[in-house]
C-alpha atoms as a PDB file:
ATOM      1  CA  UNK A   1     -16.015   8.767   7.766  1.00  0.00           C
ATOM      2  CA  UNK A   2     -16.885   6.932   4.563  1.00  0.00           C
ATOM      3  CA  UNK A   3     -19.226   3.882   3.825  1.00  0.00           C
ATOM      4  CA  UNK A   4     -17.794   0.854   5.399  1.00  0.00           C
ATOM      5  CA  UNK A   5     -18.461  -2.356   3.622  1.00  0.00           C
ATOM      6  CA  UNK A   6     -17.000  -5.861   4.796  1.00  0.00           C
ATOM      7  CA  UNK A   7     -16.631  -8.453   1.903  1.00  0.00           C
ATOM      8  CA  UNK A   8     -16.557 -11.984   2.446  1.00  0.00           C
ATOM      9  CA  UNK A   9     -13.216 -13.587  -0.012  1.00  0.00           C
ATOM     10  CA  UNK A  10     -12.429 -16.373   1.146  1.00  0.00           C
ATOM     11  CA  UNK A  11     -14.047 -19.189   4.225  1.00  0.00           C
ATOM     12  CA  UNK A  12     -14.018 -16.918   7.226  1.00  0.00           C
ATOM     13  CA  UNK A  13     -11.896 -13.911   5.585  1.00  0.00           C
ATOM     14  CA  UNK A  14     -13.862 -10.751   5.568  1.00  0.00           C
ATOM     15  CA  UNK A  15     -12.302  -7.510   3.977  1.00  0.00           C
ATOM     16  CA  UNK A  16     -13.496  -4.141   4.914  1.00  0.00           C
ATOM     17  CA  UNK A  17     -13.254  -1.388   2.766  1.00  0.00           C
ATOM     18  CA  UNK A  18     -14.335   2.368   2.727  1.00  0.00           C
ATOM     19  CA  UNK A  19     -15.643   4.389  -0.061  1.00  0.00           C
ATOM     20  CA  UNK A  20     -15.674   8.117  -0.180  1.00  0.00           C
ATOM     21  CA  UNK A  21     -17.513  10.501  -2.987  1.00  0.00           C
ATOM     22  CA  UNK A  22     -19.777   9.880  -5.873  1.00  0.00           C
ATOM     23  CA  UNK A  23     -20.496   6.248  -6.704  1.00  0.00           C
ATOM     24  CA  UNK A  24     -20.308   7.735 -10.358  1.00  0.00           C
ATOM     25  CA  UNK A  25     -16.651   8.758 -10.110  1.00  0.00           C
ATOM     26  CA  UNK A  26     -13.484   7.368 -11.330  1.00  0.00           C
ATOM     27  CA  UNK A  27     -13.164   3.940  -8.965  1.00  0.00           C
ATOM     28  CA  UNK A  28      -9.812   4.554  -7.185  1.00  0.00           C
ATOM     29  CA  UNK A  29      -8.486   1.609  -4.914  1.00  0.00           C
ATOM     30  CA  UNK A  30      -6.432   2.195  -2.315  1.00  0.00           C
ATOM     31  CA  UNK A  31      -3.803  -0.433  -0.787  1.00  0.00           C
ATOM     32  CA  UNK A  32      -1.599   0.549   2.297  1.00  0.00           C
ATOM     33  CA  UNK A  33       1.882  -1.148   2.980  1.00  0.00           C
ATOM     34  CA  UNK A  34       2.384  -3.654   5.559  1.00  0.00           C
ATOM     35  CA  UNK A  35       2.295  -3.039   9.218  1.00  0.00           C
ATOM     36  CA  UNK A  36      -0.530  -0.227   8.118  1.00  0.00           C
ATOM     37  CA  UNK A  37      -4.232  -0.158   7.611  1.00  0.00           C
ATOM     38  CA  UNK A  38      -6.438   1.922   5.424  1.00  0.00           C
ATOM     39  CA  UNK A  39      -6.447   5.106   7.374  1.00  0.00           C
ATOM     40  CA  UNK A  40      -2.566   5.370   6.572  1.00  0.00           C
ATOM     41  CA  UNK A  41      -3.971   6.654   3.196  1.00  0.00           C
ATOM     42  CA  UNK A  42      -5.101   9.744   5.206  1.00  0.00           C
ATOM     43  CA  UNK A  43      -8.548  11.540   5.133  1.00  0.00           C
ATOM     44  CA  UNK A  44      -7.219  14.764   3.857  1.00  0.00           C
ATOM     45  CA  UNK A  45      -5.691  12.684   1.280  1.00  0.00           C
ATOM     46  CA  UNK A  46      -8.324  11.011   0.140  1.00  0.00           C
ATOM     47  CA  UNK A  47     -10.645  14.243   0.234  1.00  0.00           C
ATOM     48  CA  UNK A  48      -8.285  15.604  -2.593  1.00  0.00           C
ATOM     49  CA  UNK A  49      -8.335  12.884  -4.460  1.00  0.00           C
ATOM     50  CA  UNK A  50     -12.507  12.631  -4.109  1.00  0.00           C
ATOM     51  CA  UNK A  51     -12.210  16.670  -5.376  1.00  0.00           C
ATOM     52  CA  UNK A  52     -10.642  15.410  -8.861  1.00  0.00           C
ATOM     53  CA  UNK A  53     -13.518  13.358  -9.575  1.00  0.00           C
ATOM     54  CA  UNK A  54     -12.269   9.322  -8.348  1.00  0.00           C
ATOM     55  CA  UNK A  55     -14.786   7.203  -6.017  1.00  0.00           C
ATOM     56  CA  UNK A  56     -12.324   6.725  -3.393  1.00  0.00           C
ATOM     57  CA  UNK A  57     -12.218   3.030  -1.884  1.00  0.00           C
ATOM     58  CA  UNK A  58      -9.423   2.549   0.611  1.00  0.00           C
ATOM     59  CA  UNK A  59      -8.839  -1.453   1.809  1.00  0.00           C
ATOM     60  CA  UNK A  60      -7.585  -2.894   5.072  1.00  0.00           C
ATOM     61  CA  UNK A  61      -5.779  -6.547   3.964  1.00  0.00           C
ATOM     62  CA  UNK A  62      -6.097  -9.660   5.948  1.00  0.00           C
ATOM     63  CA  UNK A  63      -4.357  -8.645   9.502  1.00  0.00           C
ATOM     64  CA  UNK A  64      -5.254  -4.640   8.739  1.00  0.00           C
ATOM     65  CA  UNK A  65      -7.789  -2.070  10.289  1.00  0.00           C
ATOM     66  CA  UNK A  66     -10.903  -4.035  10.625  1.00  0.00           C
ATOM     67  CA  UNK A  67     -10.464  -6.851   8.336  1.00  0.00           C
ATOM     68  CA  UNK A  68     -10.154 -10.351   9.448  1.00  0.00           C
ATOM     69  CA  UNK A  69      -7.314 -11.277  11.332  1.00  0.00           C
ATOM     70  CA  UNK A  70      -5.126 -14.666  11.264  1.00  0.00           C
ATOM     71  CA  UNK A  71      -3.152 -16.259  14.058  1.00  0.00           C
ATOM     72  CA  UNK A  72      -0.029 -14.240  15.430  1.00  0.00           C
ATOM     73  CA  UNK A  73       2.648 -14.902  13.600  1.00  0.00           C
ATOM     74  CA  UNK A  74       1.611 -17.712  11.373  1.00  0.00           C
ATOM     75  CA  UNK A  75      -0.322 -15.937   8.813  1.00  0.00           C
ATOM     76  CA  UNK A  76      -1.959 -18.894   6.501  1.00  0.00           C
ATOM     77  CA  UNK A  77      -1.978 -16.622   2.943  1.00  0.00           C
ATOM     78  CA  UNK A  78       0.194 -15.030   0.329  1.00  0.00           C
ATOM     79  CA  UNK A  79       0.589 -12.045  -1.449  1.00  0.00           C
ATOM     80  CA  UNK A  80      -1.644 -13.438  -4.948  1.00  0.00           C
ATOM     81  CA  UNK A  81      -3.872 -14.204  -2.078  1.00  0.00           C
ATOM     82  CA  UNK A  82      -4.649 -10.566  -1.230  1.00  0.00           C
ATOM     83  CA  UNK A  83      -4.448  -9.471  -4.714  1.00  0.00           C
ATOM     84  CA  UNK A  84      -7.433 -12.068  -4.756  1.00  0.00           C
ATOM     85  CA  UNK A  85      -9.345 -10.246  -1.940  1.00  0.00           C
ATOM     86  CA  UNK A  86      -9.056  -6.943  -3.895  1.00  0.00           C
ATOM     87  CA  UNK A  87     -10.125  -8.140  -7.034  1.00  0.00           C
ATOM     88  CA  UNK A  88     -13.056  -9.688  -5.187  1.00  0.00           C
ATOM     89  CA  UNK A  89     -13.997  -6.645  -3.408  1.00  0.00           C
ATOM     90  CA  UNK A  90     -13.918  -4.607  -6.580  1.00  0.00           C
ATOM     91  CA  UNK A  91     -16.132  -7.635  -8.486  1.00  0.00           C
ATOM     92  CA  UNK A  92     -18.732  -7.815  -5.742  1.00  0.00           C
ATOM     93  CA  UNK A  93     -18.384  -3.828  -5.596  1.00  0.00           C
ATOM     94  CA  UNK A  94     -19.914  -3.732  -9.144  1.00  0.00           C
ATOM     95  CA  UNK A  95     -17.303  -1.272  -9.876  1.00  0.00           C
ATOM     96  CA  UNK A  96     -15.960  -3.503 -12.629  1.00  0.00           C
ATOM     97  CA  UNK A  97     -12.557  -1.754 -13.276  1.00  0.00           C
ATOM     98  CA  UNK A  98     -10.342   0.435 -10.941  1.00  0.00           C
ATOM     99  CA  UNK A  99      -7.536   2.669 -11.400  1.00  0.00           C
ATOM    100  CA  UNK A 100      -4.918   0.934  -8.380  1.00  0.00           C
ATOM    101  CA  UNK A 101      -3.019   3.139  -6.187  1.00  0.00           C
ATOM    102  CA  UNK A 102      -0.778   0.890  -3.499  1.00  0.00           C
ATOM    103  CA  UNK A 103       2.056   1.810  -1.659  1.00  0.00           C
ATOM    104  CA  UNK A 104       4.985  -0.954  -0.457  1.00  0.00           C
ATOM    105  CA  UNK A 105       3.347  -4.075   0.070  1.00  0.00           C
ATOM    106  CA  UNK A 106       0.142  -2.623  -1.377  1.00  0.00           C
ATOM    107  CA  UNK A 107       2.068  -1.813  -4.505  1.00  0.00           C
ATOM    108  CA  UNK A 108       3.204  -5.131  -4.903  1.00  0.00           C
ATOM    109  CA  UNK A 109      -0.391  -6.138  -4.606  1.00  0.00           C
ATOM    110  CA  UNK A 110      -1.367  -4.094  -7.055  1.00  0.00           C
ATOM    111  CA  UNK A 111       1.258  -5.793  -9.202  1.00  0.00           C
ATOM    112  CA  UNK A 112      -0.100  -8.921  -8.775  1.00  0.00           C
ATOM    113  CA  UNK A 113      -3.487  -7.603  -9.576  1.00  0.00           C
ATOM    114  CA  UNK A 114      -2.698  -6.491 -12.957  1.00  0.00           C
ATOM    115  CA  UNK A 115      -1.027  -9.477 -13.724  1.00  0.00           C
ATOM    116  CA  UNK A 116      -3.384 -11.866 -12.144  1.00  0.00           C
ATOM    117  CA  UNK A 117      -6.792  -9.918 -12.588  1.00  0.00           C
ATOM    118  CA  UNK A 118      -6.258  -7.722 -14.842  1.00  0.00           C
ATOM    119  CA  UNK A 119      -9.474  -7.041 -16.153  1.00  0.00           C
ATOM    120  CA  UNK A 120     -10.218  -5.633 -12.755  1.00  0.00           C
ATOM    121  CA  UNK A 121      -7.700  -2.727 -13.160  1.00  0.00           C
ATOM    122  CA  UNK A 122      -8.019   0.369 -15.617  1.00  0.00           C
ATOM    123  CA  UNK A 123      -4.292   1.834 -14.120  1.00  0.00           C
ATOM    124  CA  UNK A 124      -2.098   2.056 -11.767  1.00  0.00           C
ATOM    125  CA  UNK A 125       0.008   4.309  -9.206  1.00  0.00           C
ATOM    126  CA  UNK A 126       3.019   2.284  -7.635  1.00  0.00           C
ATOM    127  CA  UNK A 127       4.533   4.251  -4.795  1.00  0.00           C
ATOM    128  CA  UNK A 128       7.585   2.881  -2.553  1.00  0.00           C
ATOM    129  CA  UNK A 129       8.005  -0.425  -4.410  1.00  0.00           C
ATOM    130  CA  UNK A 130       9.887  -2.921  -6.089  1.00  0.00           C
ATOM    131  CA  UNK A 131       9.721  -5.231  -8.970  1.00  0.00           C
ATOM    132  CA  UNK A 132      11.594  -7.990  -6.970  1.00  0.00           C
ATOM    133  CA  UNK A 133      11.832  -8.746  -3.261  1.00  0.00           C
ATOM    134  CA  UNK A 134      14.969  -9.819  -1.182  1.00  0.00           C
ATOM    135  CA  UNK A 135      16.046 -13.541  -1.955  1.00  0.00           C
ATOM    136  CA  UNK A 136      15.766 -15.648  -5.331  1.00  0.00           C
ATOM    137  CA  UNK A 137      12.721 -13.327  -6.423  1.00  0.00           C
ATOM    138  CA  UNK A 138      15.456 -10.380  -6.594  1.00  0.00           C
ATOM    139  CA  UNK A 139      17.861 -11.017  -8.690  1.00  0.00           C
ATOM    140  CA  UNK A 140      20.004  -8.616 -10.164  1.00  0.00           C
ATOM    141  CA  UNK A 141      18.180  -6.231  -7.498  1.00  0.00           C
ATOM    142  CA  UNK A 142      20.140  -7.881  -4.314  1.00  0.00           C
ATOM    143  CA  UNK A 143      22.802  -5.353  -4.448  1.00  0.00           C
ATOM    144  CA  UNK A 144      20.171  -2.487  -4.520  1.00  0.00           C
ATOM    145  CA  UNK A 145      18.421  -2.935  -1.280  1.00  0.00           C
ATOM    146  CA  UNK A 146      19.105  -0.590   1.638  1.00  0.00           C
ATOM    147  CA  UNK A 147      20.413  -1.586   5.320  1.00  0.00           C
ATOM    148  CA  UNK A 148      16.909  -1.864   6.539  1.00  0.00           C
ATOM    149  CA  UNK A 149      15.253  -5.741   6.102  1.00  0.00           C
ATOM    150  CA  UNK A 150      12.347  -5.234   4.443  1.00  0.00           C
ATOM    151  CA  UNK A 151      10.601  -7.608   6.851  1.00  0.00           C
ATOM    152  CA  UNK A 152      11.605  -5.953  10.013  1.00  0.00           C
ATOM    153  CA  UNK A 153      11.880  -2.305   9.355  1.00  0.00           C
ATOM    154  CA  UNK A 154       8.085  -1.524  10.693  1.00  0.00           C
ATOM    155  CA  UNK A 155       9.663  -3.121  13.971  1.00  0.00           C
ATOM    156  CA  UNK A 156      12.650  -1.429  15.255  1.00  0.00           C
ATOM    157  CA  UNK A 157      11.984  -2.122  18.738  1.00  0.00           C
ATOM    158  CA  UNK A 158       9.189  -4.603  20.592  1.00  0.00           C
ATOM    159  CA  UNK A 159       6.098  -2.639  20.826  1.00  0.00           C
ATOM    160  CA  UNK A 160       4.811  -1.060  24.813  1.00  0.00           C
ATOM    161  CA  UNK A 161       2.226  -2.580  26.462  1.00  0.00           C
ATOM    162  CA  UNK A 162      -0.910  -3.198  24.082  1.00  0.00           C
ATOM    163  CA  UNK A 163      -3.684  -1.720  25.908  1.00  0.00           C
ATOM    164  CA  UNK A 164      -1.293   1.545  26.404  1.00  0.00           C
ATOM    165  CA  UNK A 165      -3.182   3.642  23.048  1.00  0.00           C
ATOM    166  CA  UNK A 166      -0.804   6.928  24.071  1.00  0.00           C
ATOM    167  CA  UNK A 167       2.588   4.331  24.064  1.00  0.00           C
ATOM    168  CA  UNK A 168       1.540   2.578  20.655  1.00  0.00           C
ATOM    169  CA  UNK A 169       0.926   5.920  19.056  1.00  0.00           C
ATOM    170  CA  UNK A 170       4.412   7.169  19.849  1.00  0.00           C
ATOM    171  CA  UNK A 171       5.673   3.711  19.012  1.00  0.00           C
ATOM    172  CA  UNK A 172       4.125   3.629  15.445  1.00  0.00           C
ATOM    173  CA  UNK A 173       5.358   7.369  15.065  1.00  0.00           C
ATOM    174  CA  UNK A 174       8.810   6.587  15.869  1.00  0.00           C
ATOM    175  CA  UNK A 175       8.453   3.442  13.502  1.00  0.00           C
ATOM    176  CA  UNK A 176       7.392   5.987  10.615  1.00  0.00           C
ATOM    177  CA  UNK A 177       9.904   8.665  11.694  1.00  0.00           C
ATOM    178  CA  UNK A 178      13.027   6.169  11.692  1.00  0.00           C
ATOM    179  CA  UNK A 179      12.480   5.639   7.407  1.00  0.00           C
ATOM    180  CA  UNK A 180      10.739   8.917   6.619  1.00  0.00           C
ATOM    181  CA  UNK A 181      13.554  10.418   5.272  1.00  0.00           C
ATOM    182  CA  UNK A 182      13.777  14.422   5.260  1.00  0.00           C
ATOM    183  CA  UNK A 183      10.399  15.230   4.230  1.00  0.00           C
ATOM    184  CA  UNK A 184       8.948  13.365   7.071  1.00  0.00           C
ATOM    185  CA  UNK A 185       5.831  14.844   8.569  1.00  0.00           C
ATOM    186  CA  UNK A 186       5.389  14.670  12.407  1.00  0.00           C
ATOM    187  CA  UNK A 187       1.809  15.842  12.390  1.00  0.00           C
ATOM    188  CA  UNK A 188       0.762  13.153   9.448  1.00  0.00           C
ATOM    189  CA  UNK A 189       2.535  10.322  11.590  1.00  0.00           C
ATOM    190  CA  UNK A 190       0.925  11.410  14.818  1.00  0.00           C
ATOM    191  CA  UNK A 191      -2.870  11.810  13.062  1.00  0.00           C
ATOM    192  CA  UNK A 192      -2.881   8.505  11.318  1.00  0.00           C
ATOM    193  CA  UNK A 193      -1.304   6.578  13.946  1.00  0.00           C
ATOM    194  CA  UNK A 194      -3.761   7.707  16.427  1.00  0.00           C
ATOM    195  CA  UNK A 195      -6.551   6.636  14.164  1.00  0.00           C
ATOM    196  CA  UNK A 196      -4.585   3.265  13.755  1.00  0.00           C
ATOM    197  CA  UNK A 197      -4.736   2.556  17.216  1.00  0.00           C
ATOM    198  CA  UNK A 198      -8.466   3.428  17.717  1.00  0.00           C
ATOM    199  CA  UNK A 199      -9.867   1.368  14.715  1.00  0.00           C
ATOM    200  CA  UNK A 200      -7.580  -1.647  14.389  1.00  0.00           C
ATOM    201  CA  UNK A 201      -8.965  -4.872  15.861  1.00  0.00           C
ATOM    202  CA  UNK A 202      -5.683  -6.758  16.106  1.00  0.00           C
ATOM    203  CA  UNK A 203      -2.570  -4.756  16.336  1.00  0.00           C
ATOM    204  CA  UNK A 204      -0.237  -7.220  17.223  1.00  0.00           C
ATOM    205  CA  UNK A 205      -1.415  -9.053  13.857  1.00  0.00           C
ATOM    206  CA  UNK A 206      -1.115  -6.223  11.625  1.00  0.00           C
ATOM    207  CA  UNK A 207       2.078  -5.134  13.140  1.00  0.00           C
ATOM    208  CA  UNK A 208       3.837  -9.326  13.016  1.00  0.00           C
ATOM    209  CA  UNK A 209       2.088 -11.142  10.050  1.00  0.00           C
ATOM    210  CA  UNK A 210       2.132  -9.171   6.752  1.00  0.00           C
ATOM    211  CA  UNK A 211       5.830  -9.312   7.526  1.00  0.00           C
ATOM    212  CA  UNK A 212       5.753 -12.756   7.176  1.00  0.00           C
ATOM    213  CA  UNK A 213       3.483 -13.876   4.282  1.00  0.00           C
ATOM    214  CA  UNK A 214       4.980 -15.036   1.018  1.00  0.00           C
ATOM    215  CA  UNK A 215       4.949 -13.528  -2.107  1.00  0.00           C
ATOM    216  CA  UNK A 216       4.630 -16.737  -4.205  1.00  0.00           C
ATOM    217  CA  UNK A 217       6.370 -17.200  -7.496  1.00  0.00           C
ATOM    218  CA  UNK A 218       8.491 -14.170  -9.196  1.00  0.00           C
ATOM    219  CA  UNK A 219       6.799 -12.175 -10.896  1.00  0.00           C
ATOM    220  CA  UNK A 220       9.491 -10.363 -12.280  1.00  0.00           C
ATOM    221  CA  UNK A 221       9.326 -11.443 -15.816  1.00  0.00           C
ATOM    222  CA  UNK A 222       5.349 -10.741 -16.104  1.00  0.00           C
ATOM    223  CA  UNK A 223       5.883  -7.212 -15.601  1.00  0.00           C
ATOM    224  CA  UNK A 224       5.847  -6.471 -19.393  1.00  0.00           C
ATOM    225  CA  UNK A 225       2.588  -7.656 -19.580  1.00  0.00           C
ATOM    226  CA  UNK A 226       0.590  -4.918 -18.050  1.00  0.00           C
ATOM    227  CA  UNK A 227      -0.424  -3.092 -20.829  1.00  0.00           C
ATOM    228  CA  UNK A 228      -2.580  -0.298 -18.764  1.00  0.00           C
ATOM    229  CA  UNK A 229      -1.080   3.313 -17.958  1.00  0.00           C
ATOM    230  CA  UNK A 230       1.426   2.886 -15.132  1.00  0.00           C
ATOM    231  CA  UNK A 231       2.767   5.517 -12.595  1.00  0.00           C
ATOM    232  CA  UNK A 232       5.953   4.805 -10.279  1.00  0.00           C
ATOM    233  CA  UNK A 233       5.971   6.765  -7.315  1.00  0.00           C
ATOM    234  CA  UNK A 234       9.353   6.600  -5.377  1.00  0.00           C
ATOM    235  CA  UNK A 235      11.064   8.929  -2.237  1.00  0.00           C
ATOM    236  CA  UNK A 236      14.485   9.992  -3.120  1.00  0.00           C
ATOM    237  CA  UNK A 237      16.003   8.888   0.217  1.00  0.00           C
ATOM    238  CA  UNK A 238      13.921   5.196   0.659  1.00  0.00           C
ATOM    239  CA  UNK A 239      16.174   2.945   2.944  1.00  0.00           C
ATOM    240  CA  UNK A 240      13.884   0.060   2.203  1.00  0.00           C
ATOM    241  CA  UNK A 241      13.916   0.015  -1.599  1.00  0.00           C
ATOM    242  CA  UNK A 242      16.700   2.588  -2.713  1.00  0.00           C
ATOM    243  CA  UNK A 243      15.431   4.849  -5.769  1.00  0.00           C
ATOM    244  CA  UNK A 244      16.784   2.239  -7.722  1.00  0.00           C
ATOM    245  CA  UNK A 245      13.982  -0.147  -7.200  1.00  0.00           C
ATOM    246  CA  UNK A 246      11.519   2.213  -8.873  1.00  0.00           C
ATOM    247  CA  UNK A 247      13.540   3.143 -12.008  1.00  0.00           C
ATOM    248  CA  UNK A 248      13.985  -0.425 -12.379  1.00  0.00           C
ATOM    249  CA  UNK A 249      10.198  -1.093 -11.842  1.00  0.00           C
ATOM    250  CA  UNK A 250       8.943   1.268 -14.839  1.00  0.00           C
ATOM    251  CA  UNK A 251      11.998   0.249 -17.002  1.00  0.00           C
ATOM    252  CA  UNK A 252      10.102  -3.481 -16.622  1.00  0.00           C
ATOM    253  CA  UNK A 253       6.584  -1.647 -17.606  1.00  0.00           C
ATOM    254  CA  UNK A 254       6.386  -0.814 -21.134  1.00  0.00           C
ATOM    255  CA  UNK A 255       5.203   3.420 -20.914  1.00  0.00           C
ATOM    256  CA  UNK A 256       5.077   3.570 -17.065  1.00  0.00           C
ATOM    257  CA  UNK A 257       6.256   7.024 -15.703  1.00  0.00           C
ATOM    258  CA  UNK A 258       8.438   7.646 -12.944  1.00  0.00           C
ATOM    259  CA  UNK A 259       8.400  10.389 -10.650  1.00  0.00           C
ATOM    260  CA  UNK A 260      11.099  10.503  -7.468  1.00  0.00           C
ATOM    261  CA  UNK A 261      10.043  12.952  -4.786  1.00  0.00           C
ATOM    262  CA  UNK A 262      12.680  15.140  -2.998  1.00  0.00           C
ATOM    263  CA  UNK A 263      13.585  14.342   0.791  1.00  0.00           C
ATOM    264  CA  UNK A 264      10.796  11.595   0.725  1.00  0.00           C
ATOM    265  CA  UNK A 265      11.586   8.424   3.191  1.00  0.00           C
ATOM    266  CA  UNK A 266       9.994   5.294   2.525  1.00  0.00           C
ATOM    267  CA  UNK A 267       5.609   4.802   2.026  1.00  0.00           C
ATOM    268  CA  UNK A 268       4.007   7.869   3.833  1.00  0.00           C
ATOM    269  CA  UNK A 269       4.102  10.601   1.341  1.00  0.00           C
ATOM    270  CA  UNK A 270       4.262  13.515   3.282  1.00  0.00           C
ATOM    271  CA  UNK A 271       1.322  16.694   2.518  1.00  0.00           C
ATOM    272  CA  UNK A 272       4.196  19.011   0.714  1.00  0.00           C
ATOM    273  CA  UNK A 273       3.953  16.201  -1.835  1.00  0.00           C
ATOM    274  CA  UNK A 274       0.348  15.651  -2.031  1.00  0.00           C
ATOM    275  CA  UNK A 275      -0.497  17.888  -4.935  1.00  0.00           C
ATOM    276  CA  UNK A 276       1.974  16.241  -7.194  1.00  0.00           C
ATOM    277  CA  UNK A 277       1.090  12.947  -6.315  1.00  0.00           C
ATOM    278  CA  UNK A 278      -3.095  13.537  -6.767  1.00  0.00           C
ATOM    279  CA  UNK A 279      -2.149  15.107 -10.092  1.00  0.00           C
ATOM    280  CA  UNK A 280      -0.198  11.934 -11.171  1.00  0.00           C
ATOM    281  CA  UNK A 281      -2.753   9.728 -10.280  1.00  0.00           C
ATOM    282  CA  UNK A 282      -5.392  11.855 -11.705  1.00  0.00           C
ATOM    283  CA  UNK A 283      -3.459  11.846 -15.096  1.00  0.00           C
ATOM    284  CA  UNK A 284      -3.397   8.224 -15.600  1.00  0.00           C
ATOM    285  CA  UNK A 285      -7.056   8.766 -16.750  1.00  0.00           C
ATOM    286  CA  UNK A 286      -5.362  10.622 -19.637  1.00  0.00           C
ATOM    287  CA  UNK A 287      -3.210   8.221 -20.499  1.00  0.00           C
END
């Protein structure tokens, strides 16, 4: 394990976060999508990404892993509101700025955090996103979604028993399994879900109320703004956010760079990919 740290944001919220390798390292913040928690940024992962240099700090979000957790089903934030918590942790962190690596929600978050706080971010990696969400914030994207709802796809059936750990593994496999696409790695699902279950302090939370938290205003229109090296990450066969979604995300990002990965479902980039995605996020610190 890394060095946990809990961060008080907000009355009563406290964020935990993990660091891994040298404190003098490239800062690299980690964001998992909703229905996850840190450790869905897996420890082999994160080893490779500590061996090309980065200080590696992955983040559970309200109703994640071991960070605070709200009341079921009535979660009483938004998504600038976690982009808030980040850029906290990093200010109290004294890491200053942080190349941003999020994937789904966590991308979106990471959005929001260049926009919003962008003096807290030195670059960012954007995997499984979308530069609009379904409704009014979409637009021209409505057409583009897949036949999954974005807010209901982590929950394809009502979870077993909660004090079953064997059940909720398989559950949370078969969750990952049904939009993994072809690439989609049993072993990955089985290892991270398994840690999942063991650290998360609220499951029902983390698996109901990031599903339900607003995004606030569009943000659309702001994308242009980010002026910081940009890398899209998107799987070829996501039934969340079609491979549409990330062309048109770095077509809204003046320079970003777009790379589609072969057989990949939607958020857990499976190991076969790993290499080309630590290179890509290394190389924004060449940019």
């Amino acid at each position: 394990m890394g060095e946990l740290t809990f961060t008080t944001t907000d009355p009563g919220v406290r964020i935990c976060s993990e660091s891994f390798g040298d404190r003098d390292g490239t800062p690299l913040v980690l964001l998992h999508g909703a229905g996850n928690s840190m450790v869905y940024w897996d420890s082999q992962l994160v080893n490779a990404l500590v061996a090309k240099g980065f200080h590696v700090i992955r983040v559970d979000a309200r109703d994640a892993g071991r960070s605070t957790s709200s009341p079921l089903g009535a979660p009483d934030y938004s998504l600038p509101d976690l982009a808030r918590d980040i850029a906290t942790v990093i200010r109290v962190g004294g890491i200053g700025r942080a190349v941003i690596a999020g994937v789904s929600q966590g991308a979106s978050i990471a959005q929001l955090l260049a926009l919003d706080h962008a003096e807290r971010v030195s670059a960012l990696c954007l995997i499984s996103t979308t530069p609009g969400i379904p409704g009014e914030e979409a637009g021209d994207l409505s057409p583009l979604f897949g036949t999954m709802d974005v807010r209901t796809a982590d929950t394809p059936s009502a979870p077993p028993p909660w004090g079953d750990a064997e059940a909720l593994v398989t559950h949370l496999v078969d969750t990952e399994r049904r939009y993994g696409g072809t690439a989609f790695d049993e072993e990955l699902a089985e290892r991270d879900a398994r840690e999942d279950v063991e650290l998360t302090i609220d499951l029902p939370a983390q698996l109901t109320n990031p599903f339900l938290v607003g995004s606030g205003q569009p943000w659309r229109a702001r994308l242009g703004l980010i002026d910081v090296p940009v890398l899209v990450v998107h799987g070829s066969q996501d039934p969340i956010f079609p491979p549409d979604h990330g062309r048109a995300l770095a077509a809204e990002i003046r320079g970003a760079e777009l790379v589609v990965l072969d057989g990949v479902g939607h958020a857990n980039i499976p190991p076969v990919h790993w290499p080309e995605l630590v290179a890509g996020i290394a190389s924004l610190r060449e940019r």
